[in-house]
Protein backbone atom coordinates (compact mmCIF):
# COMPACT_ATOMS: atom_id res chain seq x y z
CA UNK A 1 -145.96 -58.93 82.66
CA UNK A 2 -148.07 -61.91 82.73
CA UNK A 3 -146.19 -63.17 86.08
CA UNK A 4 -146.97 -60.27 87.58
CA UNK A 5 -150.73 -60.36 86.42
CA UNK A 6 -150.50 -56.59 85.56
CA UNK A 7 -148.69 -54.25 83.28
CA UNK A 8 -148.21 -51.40 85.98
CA UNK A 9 -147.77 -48.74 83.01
CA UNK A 10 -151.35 -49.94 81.02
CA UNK A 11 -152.76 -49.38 83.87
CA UNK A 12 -151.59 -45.92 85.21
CA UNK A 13 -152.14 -45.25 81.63
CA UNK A 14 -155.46 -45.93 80.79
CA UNK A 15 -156.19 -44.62 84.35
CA UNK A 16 -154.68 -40.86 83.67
CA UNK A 17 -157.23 -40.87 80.31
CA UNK A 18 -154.29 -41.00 78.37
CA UNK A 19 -154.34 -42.97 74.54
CA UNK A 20 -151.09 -44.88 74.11
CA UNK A 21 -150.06 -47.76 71.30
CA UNK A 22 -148.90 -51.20 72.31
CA UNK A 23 -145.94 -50.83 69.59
CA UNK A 24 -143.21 -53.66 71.06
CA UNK A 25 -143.54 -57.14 71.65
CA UNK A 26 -141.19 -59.40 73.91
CA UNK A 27 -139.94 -62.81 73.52
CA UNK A 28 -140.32 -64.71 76.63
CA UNK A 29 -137.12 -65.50 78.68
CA UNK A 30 -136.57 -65.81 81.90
CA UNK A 31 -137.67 -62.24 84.32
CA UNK A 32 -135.19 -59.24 84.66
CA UNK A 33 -135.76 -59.70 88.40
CA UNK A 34 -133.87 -63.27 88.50
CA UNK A 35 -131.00 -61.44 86.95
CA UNK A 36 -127.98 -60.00 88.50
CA UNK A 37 -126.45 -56.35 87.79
CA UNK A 38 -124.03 -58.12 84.85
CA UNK A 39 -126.71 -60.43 83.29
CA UNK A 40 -129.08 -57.83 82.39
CA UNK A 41 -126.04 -55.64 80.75
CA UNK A 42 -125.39 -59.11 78.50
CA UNK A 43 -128.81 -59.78 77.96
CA UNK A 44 -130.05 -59.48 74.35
CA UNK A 45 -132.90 -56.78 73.62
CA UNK A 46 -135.87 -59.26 73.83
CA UNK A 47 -138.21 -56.69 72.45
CA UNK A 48 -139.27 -56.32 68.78
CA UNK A 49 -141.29 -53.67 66.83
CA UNK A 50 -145.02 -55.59 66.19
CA UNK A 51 -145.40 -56.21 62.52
CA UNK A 52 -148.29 -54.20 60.96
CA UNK A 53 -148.00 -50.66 63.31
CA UNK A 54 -147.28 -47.02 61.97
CA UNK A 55 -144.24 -45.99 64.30
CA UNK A 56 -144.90 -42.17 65.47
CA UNK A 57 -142.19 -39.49 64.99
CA UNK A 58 -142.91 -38.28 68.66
CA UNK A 59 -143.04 -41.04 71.28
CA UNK A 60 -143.04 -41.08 74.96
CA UNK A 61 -141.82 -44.85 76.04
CA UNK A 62 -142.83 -45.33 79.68
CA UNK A 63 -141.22 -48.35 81.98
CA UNK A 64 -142.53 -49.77 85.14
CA UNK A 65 -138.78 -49.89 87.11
CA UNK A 66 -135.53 -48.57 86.40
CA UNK A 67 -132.88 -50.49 87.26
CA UNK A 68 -129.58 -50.78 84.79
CA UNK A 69 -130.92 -48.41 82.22
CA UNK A 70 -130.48 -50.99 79.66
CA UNK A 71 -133.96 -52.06 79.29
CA UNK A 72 -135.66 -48.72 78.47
CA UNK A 73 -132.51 -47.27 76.41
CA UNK A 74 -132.50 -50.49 74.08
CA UNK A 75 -136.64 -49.90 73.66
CA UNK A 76 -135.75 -46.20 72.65
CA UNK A 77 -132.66 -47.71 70.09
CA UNK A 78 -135.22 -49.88 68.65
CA UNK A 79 -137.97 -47.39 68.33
CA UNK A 80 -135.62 -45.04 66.52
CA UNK A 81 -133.96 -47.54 64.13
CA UNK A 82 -137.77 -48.01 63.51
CA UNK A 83 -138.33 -44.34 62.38
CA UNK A 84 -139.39 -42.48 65.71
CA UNK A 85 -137.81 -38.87 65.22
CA UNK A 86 -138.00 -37.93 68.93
CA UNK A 87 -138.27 -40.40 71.95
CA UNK A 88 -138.99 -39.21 75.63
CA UNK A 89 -138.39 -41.84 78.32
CA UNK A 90 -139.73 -41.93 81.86
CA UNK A 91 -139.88 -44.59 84.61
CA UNK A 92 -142.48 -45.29 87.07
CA UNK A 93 -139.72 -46.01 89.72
CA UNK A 94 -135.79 -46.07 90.16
């Protein structure tokens, strides 16, 4: 996000009124967008949970773009394995 400049979900976010929790962090690598169709199914999850935050049972995980699937599905994995009971996705665009 900070090539872009602006996380596109904080800010429709926090524009709706809605509260949300920054709960993942990424290791930087090189952008999704550079990537072809094959390299983003081999890529490794670069997300972790941040140390310190109370995981929610109910969660709704929001991405900015939809392309393979793998990015938001691996967030929702992660999230689980973390203790989430129940975790709603939805995508911005597709």
């Amino acid at each position: 996000m900070l090539e872009r400049g602006f996380n596109q979900v904080e800010g429709l976010v926090e524009a709706a009124g809605f509260s949300f929790q920054d709960l993942l962090e990424k290791r930087e690598e090189r952008a999704s967008s550079s990537k072809n169709r094959s390299e983003r199914l081999a890529t490794e999850l670069p997300f972790f949970v941040k140390s310190g935050v109370t995981i929610p049972k109910k969660i709704l995980l929001i991405d900015d773009i939809y392309t393979t699937g793998t990015t938001i599905n691996r967030m929702k994995k992660l999230l689980e394995e973390a203790g989430a009971e129940d975790v709603k996705t939805f995508s911005l665009v597709r």
